[in-house]
PDB file of N, CA and C in Angstrom:
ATOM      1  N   UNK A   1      78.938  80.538 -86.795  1.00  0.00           N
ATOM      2  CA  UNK A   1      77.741  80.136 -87.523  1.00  0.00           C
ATOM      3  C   UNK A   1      76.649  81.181 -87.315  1.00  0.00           C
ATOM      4  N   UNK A   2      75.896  81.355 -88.413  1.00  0.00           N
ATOM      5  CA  UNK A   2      75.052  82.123 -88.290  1.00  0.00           C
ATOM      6  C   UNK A   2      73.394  81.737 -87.595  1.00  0.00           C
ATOM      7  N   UNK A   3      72.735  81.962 -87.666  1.00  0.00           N
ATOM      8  CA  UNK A   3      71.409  81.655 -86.918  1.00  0.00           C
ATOM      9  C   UNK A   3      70.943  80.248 -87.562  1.00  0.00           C
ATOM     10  N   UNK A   4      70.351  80.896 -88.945  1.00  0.00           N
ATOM     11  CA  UNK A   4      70.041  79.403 -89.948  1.00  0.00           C
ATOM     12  C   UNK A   4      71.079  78.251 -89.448  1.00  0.00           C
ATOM     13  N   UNK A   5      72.540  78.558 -89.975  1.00  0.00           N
ATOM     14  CA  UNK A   5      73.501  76.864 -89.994  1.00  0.00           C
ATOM     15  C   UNK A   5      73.346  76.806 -88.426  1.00  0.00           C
ATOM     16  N   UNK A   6      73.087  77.194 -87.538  1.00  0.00           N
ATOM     17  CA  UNK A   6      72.804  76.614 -86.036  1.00  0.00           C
ATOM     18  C   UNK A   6      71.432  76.165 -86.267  1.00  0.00           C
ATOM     19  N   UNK A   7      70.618  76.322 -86.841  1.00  0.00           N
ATOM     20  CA  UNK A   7      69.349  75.306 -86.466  1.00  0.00           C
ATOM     21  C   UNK A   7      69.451  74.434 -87.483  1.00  0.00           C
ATOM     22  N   UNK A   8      69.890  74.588 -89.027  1.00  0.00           N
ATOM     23  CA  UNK A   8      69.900  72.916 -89.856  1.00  0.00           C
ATOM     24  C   UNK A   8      71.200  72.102 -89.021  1.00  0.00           C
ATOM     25  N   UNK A   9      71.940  72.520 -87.956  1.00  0.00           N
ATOM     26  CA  UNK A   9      73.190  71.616 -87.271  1.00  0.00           C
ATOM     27  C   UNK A   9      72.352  71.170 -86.347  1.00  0.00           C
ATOM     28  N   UNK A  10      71.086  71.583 -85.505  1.00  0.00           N
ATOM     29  CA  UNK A  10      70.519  71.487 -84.408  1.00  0.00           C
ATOM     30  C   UNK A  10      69.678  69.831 -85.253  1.00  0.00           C
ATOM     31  N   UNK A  11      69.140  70.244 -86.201  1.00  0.00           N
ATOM     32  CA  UNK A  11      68.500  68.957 -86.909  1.00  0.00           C
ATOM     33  C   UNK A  11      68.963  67.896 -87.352  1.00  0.00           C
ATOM     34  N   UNK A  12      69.929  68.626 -87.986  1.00  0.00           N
ATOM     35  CA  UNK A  12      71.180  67.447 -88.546  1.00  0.00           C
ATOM     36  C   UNK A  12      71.908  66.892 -87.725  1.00  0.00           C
ATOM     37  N   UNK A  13      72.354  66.984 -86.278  1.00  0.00           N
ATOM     38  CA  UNK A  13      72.766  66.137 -85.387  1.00  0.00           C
ATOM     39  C   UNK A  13      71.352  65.527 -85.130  1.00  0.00           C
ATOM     40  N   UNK A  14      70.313  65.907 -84.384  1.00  0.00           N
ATOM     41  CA  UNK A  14      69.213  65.503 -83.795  1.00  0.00           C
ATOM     42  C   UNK A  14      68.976  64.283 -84.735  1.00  0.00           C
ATOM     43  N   UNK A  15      68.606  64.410 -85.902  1.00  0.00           N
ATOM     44  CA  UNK A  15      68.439  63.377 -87.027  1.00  0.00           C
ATOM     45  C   UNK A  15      69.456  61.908 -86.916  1.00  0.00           C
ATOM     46  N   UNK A  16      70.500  62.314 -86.816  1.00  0.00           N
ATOM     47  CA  UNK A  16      72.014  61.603 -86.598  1.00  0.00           C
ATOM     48  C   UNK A  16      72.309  60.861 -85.499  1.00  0.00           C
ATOM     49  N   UNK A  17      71.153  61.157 -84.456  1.00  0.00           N
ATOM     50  CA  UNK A  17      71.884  60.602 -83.287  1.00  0.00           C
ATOM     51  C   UNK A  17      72.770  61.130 -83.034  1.00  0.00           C
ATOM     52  N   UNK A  18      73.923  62.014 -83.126  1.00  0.00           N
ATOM     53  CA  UNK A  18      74.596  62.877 -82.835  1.00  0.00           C
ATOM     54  C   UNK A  18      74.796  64.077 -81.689  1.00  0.00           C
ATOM     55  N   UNK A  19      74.400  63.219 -80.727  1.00  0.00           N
ATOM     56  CA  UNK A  19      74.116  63.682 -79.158  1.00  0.00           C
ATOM     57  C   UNK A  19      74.885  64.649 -78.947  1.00  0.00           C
ATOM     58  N   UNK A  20      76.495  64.410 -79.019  1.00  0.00           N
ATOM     59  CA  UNK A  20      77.376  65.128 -78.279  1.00  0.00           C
ATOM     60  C   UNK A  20      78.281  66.539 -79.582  1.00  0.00           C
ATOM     61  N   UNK A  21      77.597  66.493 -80.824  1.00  0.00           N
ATOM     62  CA  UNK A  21      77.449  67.218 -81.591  1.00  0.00           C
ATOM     63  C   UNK A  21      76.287  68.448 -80.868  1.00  0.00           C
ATOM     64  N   UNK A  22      75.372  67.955 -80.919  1.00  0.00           N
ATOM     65  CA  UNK A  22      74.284  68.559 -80.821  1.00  0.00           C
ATOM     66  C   UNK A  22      74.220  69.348 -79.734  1.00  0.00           C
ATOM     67  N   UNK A  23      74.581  68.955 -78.450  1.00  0.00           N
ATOM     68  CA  UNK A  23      74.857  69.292 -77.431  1.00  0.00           C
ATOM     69  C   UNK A  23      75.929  70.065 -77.710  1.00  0.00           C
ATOM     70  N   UNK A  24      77.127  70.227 -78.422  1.00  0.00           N
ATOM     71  CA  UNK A  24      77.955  71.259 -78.571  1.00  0.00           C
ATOM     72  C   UNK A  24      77.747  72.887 -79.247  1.00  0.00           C
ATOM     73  N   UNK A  25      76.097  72.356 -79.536  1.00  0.00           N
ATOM     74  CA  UNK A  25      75.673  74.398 -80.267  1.00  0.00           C
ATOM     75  C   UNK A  25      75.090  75.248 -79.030  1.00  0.00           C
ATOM     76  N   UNK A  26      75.251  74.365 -78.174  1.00  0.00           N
ATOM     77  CA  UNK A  26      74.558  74.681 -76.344  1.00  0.00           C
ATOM     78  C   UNK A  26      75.871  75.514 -76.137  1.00  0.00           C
ATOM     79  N   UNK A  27      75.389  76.691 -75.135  1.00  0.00           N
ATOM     80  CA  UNK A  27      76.660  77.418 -74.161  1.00  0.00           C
ATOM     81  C   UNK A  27      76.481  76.471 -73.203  1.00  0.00           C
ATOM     82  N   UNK A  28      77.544  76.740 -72.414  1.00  0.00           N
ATOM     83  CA  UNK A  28      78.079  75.946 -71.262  1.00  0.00           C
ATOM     84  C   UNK A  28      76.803  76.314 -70.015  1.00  0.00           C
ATOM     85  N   UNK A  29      76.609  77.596 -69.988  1.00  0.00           N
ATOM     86  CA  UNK A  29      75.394  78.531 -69.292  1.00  0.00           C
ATOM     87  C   UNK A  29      74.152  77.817 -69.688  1.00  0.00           C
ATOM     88  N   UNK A  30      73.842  77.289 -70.553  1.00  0.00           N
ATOM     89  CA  UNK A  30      72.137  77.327 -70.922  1.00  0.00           C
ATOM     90  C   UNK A  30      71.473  76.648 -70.106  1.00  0.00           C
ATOM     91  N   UNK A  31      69.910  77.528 -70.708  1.00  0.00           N
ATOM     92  CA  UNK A  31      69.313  77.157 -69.284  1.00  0.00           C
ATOM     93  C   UNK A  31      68.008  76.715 -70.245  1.00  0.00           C
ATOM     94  N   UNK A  32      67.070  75.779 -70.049  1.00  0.00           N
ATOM     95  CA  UNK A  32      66.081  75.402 -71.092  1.00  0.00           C
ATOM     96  C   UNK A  32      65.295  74.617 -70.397  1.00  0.00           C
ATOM     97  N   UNK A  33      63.708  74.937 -71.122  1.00  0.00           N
ATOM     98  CA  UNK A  33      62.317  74.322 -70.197  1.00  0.00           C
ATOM     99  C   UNK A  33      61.978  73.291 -71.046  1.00  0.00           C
ATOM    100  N   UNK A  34      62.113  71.767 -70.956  1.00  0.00           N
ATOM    101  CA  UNK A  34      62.352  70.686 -72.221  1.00  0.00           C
ATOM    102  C   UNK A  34      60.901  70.518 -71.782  1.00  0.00           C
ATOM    103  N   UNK A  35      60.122  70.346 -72.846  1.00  0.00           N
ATOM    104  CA  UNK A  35      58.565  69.702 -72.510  1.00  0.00           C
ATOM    105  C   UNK A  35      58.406  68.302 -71.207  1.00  0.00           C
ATOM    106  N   UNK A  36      59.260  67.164 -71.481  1.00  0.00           N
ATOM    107  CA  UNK A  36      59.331  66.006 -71.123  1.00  0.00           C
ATOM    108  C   UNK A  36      60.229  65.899 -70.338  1.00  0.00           C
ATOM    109  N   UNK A  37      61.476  66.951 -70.429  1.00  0.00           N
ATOM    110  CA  UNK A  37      62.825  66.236 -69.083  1.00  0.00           C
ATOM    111  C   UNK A  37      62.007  67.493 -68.224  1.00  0.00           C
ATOM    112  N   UNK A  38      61.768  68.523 -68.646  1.00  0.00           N
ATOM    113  CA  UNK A  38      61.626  69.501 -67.359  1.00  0.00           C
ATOM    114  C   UNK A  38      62.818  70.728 -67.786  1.00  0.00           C
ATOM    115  N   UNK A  39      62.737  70.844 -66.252  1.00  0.00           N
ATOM    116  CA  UNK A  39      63.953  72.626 -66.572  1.00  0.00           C
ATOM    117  C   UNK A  39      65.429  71.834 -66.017  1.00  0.00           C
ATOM    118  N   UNK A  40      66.098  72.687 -67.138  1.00  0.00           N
ATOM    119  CA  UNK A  40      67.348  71.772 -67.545  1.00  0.00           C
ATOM    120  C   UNK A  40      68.485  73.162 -67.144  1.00  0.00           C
ATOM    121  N   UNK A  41      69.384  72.827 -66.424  1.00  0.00           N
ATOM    122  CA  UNK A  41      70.917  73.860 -66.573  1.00  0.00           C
ATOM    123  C   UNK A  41      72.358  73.469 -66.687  1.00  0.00           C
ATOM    124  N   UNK A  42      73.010  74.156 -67.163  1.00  0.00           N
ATOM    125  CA  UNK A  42      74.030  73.726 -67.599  1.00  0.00           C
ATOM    126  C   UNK A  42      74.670  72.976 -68.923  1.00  0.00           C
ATOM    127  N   UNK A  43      75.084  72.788 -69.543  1.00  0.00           N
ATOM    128  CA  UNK A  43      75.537  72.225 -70.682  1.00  0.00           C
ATOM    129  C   UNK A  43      76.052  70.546 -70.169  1.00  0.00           C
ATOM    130  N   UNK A  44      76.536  70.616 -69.107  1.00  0.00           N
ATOM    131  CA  UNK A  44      76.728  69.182 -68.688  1.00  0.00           C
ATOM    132  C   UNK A  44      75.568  68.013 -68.609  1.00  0.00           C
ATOM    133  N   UNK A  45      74.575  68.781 -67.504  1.00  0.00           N
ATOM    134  CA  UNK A  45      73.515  68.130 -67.413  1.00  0.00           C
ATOM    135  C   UNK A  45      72.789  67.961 -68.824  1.00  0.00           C
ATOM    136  N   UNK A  46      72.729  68.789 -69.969  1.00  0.00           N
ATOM    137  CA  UNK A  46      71.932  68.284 -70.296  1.00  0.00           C
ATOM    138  C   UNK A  46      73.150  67.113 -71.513  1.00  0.00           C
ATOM    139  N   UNK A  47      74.233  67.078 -71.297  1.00  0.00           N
ATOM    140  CA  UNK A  47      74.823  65.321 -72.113  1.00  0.00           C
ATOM    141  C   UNK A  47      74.765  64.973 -71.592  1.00  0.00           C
ATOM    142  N   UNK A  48      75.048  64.897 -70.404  1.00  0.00           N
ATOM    143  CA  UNK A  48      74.070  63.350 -69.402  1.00  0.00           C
ATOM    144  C   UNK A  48      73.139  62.835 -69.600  1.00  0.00           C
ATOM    145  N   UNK A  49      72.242  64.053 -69.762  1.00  0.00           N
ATOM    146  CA  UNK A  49      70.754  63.462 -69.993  1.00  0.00           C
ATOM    147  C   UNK A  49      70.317  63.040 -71.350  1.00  0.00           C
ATOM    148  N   UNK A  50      71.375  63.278 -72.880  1.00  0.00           N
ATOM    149  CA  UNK A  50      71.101  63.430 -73.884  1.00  0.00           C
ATOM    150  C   UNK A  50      71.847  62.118 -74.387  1.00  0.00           C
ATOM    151  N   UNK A  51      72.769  61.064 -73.313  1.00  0.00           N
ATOM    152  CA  UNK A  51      73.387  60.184 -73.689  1.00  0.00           C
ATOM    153  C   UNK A  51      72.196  58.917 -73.320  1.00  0.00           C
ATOM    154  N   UNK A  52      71.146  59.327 -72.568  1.00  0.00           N
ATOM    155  CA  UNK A  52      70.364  57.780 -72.889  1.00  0.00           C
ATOM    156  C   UNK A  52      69.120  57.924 -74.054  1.00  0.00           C
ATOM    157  N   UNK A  53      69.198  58.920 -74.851  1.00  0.00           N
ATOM    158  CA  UNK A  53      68.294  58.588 -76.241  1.00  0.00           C
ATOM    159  C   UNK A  53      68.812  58.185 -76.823  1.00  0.00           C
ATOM    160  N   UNK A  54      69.759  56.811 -77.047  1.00  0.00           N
ATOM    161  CA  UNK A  54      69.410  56.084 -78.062  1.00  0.00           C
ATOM    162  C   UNK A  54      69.011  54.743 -77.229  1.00  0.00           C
ATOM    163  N   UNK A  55      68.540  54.851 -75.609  1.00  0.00           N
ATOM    164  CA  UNK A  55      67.801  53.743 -75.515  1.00  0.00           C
ATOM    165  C   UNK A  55      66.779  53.912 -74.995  1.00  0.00           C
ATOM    166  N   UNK A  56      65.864  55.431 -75.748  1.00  0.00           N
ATOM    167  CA  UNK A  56      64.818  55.769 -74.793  1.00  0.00           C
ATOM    168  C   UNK A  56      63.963  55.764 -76.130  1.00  0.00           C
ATOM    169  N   UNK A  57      64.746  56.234 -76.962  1.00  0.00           N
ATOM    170  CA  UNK A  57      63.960  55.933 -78.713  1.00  0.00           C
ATOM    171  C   UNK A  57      64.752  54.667 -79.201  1.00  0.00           C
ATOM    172  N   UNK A  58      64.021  53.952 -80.192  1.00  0.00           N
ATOM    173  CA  UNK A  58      64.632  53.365 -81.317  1.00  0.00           C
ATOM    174  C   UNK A  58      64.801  53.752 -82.374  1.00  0.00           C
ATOM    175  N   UNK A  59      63.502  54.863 -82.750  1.00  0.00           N
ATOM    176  CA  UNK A  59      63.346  55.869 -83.906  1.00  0.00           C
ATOM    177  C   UNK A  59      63.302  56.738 -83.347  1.00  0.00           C
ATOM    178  N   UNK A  60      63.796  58.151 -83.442  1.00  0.00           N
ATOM    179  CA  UNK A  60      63.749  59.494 -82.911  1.00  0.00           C
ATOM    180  C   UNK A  60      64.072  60.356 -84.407  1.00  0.00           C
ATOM    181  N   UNK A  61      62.752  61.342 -85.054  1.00  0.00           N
ATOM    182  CA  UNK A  61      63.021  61.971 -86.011  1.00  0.00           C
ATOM    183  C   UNK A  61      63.013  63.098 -85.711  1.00  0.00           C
ATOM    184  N   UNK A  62      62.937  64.670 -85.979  1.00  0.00           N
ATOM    185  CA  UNK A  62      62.777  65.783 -86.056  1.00  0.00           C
ATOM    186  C   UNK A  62      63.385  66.668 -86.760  1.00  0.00           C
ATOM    187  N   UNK A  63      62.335  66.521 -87.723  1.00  0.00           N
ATOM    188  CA  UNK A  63      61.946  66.908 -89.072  1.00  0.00           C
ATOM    189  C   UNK A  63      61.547  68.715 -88.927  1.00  0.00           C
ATOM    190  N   UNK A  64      62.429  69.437 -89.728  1.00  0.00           N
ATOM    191  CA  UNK A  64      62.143  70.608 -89.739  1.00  0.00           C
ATOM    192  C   UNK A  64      61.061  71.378 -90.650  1.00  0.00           C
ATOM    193  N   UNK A  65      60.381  71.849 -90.479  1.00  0.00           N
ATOM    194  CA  UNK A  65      59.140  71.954 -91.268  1.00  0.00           C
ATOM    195  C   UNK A  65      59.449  73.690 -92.263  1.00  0.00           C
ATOM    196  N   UNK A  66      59.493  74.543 -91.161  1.00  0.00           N
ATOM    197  CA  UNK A  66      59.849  75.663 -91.039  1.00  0.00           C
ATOM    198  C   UNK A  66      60.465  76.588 -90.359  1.00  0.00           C
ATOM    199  N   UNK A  67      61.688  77.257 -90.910  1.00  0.00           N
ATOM    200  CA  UNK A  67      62.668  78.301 -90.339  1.00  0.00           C
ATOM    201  C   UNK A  67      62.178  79.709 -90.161  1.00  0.00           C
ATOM    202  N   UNK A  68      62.658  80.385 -89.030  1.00  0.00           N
ATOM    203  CA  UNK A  68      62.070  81.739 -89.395  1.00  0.00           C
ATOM    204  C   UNK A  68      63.550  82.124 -88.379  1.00  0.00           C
ATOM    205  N   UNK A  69      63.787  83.219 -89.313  1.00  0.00           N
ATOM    206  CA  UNK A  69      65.368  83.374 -88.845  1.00  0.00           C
ATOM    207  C   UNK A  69      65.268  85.589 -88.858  1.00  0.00           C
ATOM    208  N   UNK A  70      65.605  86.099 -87.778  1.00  0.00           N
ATOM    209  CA  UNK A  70      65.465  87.535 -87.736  1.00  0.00           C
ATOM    210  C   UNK A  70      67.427  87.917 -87.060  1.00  0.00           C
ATOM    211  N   UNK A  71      67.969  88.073 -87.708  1.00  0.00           N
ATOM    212  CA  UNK A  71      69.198  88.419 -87.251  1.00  0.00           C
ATOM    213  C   UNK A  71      69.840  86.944 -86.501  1.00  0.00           C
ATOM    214  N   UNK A  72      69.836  87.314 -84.871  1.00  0.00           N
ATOM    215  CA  UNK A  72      70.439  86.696 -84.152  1.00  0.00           C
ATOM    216  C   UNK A  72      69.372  85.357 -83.899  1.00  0.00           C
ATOM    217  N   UNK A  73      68.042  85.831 -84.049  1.00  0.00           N
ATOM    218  CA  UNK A  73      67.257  85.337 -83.010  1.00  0.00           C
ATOM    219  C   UNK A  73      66.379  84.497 -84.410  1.00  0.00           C
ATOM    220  N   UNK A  74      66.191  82.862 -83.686  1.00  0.00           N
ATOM    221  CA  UNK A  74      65.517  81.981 -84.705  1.00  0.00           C
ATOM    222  C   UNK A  74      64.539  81.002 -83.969  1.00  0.00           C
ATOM    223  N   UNK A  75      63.785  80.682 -84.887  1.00  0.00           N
ATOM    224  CA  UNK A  75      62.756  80.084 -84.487  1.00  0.00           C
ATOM    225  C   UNK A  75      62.385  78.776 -85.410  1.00  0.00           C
ATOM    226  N   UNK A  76      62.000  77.601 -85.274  1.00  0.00           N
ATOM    227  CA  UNK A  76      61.865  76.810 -86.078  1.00  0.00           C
ATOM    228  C   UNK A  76      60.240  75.572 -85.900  1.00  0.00           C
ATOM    229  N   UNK A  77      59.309  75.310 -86.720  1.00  0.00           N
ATOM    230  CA  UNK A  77      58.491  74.710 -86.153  1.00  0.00           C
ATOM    231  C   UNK A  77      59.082  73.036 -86.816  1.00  0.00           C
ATOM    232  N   UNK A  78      58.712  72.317 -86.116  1.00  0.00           N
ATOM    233  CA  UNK A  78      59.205  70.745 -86.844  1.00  0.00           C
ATOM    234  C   UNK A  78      57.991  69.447 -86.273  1.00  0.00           C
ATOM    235  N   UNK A  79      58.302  68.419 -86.966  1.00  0.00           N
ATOM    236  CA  UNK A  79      57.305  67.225 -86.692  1.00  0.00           C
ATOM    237  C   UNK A  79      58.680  66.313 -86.019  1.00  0.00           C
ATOM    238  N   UNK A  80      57.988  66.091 -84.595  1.00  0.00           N
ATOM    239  CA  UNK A  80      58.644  64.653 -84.398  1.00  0.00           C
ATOM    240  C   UNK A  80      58.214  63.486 -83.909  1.00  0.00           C
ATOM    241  N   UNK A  81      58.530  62.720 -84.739  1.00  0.00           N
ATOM    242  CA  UNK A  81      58.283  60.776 -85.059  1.00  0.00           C
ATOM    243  C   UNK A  81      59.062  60.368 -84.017  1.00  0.00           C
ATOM    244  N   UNK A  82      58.773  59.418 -83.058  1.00  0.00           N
ATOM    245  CA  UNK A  82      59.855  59.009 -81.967  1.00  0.00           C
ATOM    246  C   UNK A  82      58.683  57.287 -81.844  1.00  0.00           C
ATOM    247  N   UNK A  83      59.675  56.122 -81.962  1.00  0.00           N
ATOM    248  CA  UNK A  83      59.209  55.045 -81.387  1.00  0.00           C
ATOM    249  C   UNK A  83      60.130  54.227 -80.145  1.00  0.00           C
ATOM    250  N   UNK A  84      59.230  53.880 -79.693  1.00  0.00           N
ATOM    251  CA  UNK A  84      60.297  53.457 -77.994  1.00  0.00           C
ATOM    252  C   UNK A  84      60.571  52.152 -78.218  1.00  0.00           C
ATOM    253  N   UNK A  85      61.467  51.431 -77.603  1.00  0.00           N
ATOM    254  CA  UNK A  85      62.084  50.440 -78.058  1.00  0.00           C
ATOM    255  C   UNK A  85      61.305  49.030 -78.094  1.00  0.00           C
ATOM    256  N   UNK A  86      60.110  48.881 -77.680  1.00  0.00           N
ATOM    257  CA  UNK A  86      58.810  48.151 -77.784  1.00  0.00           C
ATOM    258  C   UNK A  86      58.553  48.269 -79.266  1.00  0.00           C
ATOM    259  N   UNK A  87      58.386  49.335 -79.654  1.00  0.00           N
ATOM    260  CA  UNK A  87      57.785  49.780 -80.977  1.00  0.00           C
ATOM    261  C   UNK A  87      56.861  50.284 -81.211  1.00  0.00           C
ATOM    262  N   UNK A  88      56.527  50.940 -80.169  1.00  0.00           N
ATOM    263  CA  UNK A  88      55.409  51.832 -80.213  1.00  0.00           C
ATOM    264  C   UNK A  88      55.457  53.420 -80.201  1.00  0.00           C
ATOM    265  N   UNK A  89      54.866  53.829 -81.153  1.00  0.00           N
ATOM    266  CA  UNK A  89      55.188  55.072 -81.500  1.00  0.00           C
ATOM    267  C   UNK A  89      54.545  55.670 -80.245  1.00  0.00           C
ATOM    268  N   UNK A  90      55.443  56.754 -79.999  1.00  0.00           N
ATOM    269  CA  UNK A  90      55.403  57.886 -78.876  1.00  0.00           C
ATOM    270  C   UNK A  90      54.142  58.835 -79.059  1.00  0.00           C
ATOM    271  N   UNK A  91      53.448  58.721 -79.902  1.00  0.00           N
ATOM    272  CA  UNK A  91      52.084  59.754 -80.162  1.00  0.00           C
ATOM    273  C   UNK A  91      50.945  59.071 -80.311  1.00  0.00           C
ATOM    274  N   UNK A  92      50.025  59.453 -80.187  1.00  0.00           N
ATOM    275  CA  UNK A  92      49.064  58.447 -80.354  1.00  0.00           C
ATOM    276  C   UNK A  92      48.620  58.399 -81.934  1.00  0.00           C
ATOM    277  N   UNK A  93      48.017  57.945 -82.769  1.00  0.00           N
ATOM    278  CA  UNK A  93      47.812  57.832 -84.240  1.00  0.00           C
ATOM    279  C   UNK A  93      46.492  58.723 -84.488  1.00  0.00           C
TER     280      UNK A  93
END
């Protein structure tokens, strides 16, 4: 896959609930600074950690706004909608 179909797959699982999809465009190596889990390694740890959103959201969106794609290397800005299982949206209004 090229740069682009790795980030509309990155959305299109994310969108899907599609955890262990999503988690499969990850190397086994990666290493990533998540705003909210923290610093993350390994490809294992993070399906562990990616198997309790669907009871940490009820709604979880992320919506791609804009691609910016240079060869290998991509970048994407997006909006995300997330409500917790109360029903209260995760952002403030």
């Amino acid at each position: 896959m090229d740069a682009r179909e790795v980030l509309t797959k990155y959305y299109e699982y994310a969108n899907a609930g599609d955890w262990d999809r999503w988690c499969d465009l990850f190397a086994e190596d990666q290493v990533m600074d998540e705003q909210l889990a923290g610093h993350i390694e390994g490809l294992e740890t993070l399906r562990s950690m990616m198997k309790g959103m669907g009871t940490m959201y009820r709604v979880f969106r992320n919506e791609p706004v804009h691609f910016l794609v240079d060869g290998e290397k991509a970048a994407a800005v997006s909006h995300i909608t997330a409500v917790s299982p109360s029903g209260r949206p995760s952002r403030p209004r």
